[in-house]
N, C-alpha and C. Protein backbone atom coordinates (compact mmCIF):
# COMPACT_ATOMS: atom_id res chain seq x y z
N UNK A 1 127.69 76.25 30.65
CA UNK A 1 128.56 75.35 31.40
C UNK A 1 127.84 74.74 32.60
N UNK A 2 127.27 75.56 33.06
CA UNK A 2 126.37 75.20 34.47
C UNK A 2 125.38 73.87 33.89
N UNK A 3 124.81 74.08 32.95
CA UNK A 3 123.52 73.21 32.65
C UNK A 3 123.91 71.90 32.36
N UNK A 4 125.45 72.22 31.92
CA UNK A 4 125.99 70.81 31.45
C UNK A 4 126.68 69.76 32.74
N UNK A 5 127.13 70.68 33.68
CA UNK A 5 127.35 69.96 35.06
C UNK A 5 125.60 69.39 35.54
N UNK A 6 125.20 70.42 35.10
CA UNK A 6 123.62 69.73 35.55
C UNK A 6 123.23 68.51 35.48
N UNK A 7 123.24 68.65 33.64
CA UNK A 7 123.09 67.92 33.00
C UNK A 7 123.95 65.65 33.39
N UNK A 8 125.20 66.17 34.15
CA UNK A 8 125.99 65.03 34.24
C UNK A 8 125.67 64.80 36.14
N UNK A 9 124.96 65.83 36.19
CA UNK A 9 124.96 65.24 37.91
C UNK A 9 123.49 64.44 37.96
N UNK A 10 122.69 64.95 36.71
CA UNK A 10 121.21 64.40 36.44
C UNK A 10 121.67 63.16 36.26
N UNK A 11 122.58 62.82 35.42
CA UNK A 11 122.83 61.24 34.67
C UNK A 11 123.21 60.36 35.94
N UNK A 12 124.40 60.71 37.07
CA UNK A 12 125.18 59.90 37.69
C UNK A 12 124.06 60.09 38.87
N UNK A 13 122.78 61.18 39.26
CA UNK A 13 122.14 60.98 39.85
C UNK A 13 121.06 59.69 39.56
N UNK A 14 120.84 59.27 38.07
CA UNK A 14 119.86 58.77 37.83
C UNK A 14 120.47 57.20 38.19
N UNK A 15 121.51 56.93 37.36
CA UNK A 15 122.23 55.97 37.80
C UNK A 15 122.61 55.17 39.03
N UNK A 16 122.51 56.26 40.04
CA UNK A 16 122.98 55.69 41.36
C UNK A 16 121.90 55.33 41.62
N UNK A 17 120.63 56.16 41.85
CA UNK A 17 119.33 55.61 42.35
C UNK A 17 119.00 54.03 41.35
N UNK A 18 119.37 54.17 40.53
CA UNK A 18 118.83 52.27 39.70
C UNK A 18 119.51 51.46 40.22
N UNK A 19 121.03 51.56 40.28
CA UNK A 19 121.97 50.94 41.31
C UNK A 19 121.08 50.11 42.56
N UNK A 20 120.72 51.36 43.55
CA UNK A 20 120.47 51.31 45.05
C UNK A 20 119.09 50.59 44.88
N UNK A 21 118.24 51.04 43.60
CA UNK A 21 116.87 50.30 43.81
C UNK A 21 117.31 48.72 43.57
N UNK A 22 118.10 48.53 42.79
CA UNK A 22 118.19 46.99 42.05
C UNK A 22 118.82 45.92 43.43
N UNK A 23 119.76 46.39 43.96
CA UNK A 23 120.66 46.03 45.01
C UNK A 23 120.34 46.08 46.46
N UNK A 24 119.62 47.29 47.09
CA UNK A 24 119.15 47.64 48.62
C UNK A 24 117.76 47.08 48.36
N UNK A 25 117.30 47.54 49.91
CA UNK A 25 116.04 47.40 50.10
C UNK A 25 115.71 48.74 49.60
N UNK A 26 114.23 48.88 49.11
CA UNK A 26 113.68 49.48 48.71
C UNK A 26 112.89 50.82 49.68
N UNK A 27 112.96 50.69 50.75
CA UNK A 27 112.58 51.61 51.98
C UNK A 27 113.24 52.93 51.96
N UNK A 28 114.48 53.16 51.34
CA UNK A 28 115.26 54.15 50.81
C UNK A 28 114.90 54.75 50.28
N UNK A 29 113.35 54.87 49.27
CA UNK A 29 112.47 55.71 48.50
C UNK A 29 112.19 56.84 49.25
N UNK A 30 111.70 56.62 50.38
CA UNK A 30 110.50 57.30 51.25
C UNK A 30 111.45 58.76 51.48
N UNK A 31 112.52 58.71 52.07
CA UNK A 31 112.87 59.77 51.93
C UNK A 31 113.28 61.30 51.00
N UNK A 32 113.94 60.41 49.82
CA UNK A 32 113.66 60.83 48.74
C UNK A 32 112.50 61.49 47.76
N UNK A 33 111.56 60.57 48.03
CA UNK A 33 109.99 61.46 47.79
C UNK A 33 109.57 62.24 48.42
N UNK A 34 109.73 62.46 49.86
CA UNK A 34 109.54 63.37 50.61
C UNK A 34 110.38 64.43 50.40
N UNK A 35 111.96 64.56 49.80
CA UNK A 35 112.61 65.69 49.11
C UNK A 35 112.18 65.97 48.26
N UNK A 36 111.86 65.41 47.40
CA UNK A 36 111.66 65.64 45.87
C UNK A 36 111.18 67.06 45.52
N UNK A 37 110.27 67.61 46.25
CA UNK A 37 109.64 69.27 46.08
C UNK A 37 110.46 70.01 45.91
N UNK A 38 110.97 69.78 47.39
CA UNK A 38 112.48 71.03 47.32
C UNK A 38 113.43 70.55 46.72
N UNK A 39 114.00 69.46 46.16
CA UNK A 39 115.02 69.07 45.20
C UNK A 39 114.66 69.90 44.10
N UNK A 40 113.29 70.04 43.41
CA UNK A 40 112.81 70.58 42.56
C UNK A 40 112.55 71.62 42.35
N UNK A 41 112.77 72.41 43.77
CA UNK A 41 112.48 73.60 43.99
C UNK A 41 113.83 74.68 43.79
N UNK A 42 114.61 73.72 44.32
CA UNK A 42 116.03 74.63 44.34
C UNK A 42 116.59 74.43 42.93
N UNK A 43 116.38 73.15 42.03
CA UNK A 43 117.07 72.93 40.56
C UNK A 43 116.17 73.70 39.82
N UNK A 44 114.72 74.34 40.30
CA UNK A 44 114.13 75.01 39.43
C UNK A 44 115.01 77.31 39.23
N UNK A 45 115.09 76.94 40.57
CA UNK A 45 116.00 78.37 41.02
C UNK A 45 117.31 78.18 40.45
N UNK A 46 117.96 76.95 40.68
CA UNK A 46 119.16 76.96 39.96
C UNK A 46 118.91 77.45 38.48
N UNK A 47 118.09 77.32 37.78
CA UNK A 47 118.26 76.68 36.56
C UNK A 47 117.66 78.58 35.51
N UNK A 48 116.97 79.10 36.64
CA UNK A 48 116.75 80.55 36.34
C UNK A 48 117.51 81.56 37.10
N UNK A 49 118.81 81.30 36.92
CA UNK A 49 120.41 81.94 37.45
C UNK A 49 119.61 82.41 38.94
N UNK A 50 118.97 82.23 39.97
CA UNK A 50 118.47 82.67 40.90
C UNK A 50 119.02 81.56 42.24
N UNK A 51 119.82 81.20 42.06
CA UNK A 51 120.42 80.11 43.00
C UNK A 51 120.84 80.93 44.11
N UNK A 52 120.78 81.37 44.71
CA UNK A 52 121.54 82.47 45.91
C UNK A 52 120.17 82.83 46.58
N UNK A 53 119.26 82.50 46.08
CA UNK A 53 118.29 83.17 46.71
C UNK A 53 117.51 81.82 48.24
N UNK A 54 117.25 82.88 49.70
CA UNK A 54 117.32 82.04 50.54
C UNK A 54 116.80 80.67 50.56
N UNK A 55 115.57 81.00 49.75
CA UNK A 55 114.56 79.46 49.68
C UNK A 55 115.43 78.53 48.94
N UNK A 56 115.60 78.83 47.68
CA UNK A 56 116.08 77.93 47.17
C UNK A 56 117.79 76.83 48.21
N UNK A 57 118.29 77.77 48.84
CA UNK A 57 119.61 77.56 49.35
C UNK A 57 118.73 76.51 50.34
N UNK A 58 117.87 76.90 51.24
CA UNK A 58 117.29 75.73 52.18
C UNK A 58 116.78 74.83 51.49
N UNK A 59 116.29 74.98 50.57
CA UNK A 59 115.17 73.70 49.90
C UNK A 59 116.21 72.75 49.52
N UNK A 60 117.60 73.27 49.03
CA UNK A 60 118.22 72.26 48.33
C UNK A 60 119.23 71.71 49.11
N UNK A 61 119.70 72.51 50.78
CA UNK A 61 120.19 71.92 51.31
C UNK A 61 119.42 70.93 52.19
N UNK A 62 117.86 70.77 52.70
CA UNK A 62 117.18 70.06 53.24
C UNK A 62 117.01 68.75 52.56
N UNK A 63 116.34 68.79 51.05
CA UNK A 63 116.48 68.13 50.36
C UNK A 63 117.53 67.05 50.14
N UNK A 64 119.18 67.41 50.19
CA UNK A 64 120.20 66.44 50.15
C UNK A 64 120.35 66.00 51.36
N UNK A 65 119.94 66.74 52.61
CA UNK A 65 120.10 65.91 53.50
C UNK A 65 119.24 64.71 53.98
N UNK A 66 118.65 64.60 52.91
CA UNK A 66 117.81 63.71 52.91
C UNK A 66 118.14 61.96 52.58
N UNK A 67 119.42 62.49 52.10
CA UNK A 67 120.45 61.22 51.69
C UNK A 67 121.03 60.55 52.10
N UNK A 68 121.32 61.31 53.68
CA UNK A 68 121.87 60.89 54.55
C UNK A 68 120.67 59.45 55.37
N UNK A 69 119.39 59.81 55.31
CA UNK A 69 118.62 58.91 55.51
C UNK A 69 118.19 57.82 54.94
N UNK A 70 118.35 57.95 53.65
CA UNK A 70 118.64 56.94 51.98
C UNK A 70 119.19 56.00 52.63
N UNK A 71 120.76 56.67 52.93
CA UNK A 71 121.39 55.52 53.05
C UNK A 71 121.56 55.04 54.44
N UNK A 72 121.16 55.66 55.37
CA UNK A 72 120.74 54.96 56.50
C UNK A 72 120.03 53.28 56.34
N UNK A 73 119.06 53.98 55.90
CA UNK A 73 117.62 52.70 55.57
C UNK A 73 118.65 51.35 54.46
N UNK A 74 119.23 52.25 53.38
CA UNK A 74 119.86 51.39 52.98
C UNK A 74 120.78 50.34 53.51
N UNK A 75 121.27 50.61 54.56
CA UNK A 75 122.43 50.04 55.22
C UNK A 75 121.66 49.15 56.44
N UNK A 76 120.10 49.05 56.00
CA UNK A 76 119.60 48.42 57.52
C UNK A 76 118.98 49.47 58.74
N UNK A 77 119.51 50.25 58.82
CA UNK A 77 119.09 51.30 60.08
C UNK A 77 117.49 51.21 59.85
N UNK A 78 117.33 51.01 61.43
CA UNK A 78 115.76 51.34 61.67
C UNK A 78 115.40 52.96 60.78
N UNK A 79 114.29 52.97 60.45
CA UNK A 79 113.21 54.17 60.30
C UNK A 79 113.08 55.06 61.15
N UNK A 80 113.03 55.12 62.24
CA UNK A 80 113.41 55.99 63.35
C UNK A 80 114.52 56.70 63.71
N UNK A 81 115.63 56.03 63.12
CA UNK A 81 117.02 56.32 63.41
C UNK A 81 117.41 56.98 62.01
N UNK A 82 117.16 56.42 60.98
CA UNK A 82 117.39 56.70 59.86
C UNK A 82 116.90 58.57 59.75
N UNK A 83 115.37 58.77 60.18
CA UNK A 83 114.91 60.17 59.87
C UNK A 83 115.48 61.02 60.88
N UNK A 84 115.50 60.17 62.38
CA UNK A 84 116.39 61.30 63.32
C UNK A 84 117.81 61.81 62.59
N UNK A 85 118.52 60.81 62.01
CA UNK A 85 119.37 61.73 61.11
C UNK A 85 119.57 62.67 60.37
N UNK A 86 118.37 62.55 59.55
CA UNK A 86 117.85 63.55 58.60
C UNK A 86 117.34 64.78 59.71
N UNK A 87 116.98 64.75 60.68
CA UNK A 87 116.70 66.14 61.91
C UNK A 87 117.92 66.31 61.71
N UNK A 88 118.51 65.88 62.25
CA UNK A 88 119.87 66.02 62.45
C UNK A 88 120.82 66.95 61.88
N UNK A 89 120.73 66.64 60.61
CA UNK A 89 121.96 67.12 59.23
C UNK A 89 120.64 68.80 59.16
N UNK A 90 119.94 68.37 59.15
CA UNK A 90 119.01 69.92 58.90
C UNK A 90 119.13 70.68 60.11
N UNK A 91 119.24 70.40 61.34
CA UNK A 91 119.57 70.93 62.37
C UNK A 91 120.88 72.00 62.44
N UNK A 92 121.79 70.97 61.66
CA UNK A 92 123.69 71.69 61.16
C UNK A 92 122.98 71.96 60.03
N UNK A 93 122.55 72.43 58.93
CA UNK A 93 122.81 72.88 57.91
C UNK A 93 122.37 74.16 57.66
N UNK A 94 121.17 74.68 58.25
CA UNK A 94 119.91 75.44 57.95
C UNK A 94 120.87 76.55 58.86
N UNK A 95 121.35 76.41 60.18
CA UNK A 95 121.65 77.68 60.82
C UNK A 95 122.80 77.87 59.85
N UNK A 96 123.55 76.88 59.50
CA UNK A 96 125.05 77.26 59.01
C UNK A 96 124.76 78.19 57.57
N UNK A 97 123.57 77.90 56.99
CA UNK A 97 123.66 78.84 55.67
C UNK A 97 122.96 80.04 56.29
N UNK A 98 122.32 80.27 57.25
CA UNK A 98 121.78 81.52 58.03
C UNK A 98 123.36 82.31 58.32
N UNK A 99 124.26 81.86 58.95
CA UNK A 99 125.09 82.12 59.65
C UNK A 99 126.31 82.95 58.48
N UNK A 100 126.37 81.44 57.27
CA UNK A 100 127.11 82.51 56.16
C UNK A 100 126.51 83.38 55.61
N UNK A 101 125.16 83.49 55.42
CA UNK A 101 124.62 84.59 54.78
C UNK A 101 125.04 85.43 55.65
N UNK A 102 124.64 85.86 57.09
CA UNK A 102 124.86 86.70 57.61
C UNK A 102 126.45 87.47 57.61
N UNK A 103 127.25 86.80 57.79
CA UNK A 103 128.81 86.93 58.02
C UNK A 103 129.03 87.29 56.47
N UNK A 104 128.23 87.30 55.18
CA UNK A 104 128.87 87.96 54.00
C UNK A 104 128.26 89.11 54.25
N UNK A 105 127.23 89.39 54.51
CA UNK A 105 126.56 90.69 54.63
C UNK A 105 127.18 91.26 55.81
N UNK A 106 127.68 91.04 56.70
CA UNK A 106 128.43 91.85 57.70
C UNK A 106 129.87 92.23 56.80
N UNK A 107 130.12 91.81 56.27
CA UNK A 107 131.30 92.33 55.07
C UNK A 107 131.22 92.94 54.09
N UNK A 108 129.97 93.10 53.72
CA UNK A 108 129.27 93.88 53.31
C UNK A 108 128.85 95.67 53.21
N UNK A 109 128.20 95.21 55.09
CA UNK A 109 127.81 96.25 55.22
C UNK A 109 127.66 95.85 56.92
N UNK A 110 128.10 96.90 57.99
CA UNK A 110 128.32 96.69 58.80
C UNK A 110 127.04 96.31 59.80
N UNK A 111 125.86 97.01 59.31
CA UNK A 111 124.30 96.62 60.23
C UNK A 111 123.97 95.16 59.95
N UNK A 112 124.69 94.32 59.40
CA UNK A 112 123.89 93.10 59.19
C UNK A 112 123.67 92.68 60.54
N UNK A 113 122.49 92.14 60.99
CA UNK A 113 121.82 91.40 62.01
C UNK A 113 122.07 89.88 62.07
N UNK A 114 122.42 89.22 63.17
CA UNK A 114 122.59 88.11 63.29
C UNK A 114 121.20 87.20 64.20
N UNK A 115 120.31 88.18 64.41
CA UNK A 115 119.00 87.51 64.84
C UNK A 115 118.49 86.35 63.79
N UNK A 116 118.71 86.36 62.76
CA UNK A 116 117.86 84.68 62.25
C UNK A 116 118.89 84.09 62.39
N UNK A 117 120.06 83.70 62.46
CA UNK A 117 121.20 83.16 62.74
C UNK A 117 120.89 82.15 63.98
N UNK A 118 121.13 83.03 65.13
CA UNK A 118 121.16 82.98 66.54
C UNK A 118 119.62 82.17 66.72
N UNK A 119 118.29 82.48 66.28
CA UNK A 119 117.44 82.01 66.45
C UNK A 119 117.27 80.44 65.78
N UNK A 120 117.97 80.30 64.38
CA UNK A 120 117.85 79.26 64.12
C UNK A 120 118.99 78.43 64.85
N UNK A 121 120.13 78.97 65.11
CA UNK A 121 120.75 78.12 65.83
C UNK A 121 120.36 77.57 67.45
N UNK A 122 119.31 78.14 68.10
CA UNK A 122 118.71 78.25 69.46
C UNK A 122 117.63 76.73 68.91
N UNK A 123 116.65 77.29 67.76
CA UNK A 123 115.97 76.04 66.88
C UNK A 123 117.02 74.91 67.35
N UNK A 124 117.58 74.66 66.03
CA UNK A 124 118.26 73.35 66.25
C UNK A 124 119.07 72.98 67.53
N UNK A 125 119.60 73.96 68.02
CA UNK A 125 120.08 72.92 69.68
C UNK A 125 118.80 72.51 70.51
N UNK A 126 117.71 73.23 70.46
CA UNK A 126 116.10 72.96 70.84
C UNK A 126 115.45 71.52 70.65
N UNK A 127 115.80 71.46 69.43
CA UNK A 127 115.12 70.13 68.37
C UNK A 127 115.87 69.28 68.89
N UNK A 128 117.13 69.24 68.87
CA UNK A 128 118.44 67.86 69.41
C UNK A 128 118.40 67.59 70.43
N UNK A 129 118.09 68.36 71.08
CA UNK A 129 117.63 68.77 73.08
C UNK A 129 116.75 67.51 73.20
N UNK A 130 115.78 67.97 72.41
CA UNK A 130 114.46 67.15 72.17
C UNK A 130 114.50 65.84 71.83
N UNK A 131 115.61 65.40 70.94
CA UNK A 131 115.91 64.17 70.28
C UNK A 131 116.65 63.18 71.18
N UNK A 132 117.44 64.10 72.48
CA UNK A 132 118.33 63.73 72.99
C UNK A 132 117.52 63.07 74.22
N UNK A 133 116.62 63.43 74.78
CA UNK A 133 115.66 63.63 75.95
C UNK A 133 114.64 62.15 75.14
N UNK A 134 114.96 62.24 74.57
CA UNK A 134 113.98 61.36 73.63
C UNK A 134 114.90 59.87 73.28
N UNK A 135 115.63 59.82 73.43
CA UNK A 135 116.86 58.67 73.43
C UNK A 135 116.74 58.33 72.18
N UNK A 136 116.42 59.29 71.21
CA UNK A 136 116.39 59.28 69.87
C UNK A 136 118.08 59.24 69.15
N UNK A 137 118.64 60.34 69.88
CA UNK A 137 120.19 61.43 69.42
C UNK A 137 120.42 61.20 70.31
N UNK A 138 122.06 61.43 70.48
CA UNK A 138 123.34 61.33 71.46
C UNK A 138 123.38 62.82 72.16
N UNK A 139 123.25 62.60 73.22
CA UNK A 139 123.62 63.88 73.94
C UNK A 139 125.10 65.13 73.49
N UNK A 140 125.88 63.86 72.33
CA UNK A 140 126.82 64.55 71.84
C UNK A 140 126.64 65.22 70.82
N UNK A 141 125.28 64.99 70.09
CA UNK A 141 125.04 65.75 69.20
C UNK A 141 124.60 67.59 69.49
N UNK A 142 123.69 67.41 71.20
CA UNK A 142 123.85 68.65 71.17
C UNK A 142 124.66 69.16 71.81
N UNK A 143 125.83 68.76 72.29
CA UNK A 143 127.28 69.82 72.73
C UNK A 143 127.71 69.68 71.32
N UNK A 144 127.70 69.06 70.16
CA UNK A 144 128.57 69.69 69.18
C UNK A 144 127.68 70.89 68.35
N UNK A 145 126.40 70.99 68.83
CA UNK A 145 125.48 71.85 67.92
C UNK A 145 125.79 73.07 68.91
N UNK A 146 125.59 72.98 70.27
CA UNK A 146 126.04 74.32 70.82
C UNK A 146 127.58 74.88 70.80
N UNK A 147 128.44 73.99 70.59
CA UNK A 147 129.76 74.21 70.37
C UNK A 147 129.60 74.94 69.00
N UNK A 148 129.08 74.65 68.16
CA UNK A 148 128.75 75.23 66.46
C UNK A 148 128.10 76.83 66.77
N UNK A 149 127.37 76.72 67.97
CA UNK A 149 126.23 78.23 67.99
C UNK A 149 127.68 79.37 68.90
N UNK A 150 128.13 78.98 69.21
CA UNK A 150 129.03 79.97 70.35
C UNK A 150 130.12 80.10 69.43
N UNK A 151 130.72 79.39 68.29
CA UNK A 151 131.24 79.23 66.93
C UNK A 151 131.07 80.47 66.08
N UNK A 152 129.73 80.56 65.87
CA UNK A 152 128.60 81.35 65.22
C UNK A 152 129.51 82.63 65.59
N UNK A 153 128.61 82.61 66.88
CA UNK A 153 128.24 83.97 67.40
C UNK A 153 130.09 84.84 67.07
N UNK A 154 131.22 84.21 67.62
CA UNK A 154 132.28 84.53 67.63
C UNK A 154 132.99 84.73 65.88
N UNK A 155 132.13 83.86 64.96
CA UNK A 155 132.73 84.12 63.96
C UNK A 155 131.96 85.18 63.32
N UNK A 156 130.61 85.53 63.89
CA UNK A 156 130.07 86.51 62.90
C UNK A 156 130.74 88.03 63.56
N UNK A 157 131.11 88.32 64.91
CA UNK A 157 132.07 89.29 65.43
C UNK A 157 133.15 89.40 64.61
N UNK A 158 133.62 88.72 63.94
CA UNK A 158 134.91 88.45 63.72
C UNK A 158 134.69 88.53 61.78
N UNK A 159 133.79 88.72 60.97
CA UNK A 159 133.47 88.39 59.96
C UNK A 159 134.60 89.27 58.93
N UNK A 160 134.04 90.45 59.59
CA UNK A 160 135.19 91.52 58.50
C UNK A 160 136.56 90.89 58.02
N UNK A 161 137.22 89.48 59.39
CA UNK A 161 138.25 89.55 59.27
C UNK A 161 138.64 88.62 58.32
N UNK A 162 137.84 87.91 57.68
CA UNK A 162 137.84 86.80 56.80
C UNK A 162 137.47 86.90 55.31
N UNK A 163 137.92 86.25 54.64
CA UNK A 163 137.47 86.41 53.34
C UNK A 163 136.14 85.29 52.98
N UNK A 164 135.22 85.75 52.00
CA UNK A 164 134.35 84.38 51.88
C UNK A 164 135.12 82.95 51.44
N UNK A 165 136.08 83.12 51.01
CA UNK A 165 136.45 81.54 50.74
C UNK A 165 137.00 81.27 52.03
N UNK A 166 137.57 81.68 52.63
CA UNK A 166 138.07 80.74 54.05
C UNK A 166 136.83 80.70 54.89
N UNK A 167 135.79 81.40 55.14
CA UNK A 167 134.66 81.60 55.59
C UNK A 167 133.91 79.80 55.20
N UNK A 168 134.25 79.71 53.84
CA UNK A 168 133.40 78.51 52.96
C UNK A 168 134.08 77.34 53.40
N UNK A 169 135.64 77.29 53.54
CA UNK A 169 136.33 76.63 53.76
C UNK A 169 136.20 76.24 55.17
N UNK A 170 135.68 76.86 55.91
CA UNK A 170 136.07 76.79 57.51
C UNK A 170 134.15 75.93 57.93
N UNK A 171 133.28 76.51 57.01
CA UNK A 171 132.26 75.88 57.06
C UNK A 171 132.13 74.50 56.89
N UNK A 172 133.15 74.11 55.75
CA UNK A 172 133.64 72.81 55.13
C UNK A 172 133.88 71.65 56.62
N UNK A 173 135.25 72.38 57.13
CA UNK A 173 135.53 71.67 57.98
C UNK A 173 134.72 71.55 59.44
N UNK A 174 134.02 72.51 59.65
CA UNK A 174 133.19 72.64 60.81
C UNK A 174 132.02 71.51 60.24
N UNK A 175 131.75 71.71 59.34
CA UNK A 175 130.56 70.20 58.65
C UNK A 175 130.99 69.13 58.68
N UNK A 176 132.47 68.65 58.82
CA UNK A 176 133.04 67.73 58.68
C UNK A 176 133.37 67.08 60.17
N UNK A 177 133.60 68.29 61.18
CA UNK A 177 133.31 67.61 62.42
C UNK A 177 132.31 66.93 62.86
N UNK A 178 130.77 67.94 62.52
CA UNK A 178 129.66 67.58 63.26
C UNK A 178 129.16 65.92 62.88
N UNK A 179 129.90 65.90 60.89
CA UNK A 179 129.15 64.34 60.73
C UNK A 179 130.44 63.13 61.25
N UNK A 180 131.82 63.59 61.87
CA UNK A 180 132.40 62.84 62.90
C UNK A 180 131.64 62.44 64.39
N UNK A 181 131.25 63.66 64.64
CA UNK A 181 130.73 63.55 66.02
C UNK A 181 128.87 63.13 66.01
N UNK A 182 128.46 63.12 64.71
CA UNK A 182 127.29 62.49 65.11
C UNK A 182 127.57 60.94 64.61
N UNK A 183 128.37 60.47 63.62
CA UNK A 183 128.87 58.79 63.58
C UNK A 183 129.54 58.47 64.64
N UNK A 184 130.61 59.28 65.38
CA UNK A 184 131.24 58.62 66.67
C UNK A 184 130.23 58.20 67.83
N UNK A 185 129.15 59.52 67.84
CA UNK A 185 127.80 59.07 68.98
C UNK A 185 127.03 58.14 68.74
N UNK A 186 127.12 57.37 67.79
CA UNK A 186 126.84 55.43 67.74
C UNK A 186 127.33 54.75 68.76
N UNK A 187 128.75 54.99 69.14
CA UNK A 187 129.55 54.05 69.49
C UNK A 187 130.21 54.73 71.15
N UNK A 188 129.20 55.55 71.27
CA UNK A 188 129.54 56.37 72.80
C UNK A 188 128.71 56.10 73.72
């Protein structure tokens, strides 16, 4: 069943990219080739039931966020602006799958450690710090990334009390703020 969702996300993947090449500018590649490893890396883990495993989970979430820069470029956005996005979405993504890993394994088993968590989340408010200082990123990007780390810290205290689907669910919507609050910091 899996191979066959594969199989139809390969097709409507292949499709969209002929679409975007025939129609956009063509500058929309660059990012994409630069995923391509870890796109390949994580559909290669997918594809030998090993999908859970950490690399693959980063490779394939770095990788899509790479789309977000696609269509940056596509839409016109400078090159500069376009990849600071792509920091960006990897900045929110990378602690947040640190963060659920951790919070299932604290449900788990009560010693789970939240040190790569906390460190990657220290990373990315670091990097945005950087982006921000850099008049690259909106200064709102890093109060919503430290608003996300003090998030963290309180939800991984709190882990026992949740089940993984509201855990997944709550990740959902917490992802759904940050790409509000990094499109609203255009216009702030």
């Amino acid at each position: 069943m899996a191979r066959r969702f594969a199989v139809l996300y390969l097709a409507i993947g292949t499709a969209s990219f002929v679409a975007a090449f025939v129609f956009t500018q063509h500058a929309f590649v660059l990012p994409l080739l630069i995923a391509a490893p870890l796109a390949v890396m994580q559909v290669a883990h997918d594809w030998t039931g090993r999908r859970r495993v950490l690399l693959a989970e980063l490779a394939g979430a770095v990788a899509i966020s790479s789309l977000a820069t696609a269509i940056a470029l596509s839409g016109g956005r400078s090159t500069r602006a376009s990849f600071v996005l792509w920091a960006i979405m990897v900045a929110r993504v990378v602690p947040a799958i640190l963060y659920v890993r951790a919070c299932l394994r604290r449900v788990r088993a009560s010693d789970a450690s939240p040190v790569p968590m906390i460190i990657a989340r220290l990373l990315a408010i670091g990097a945005t710090m950087t982006l921000a200082l850099a008049s690259a990123a909106s200064p709102w990007v890093v109060i919503a990334l430290t608003l996300l780390a003090i998030r963290a810290l309180v939800g991984f205290a709190k882990a026992k009390l949740v089940t993984p689907k509201q855990l997944g669910f709550s990740e959902i919507a917490f992802g759904a703020m940050t790409v509000i609050v990094v499109a609203a910091s255009n216009y702030f």
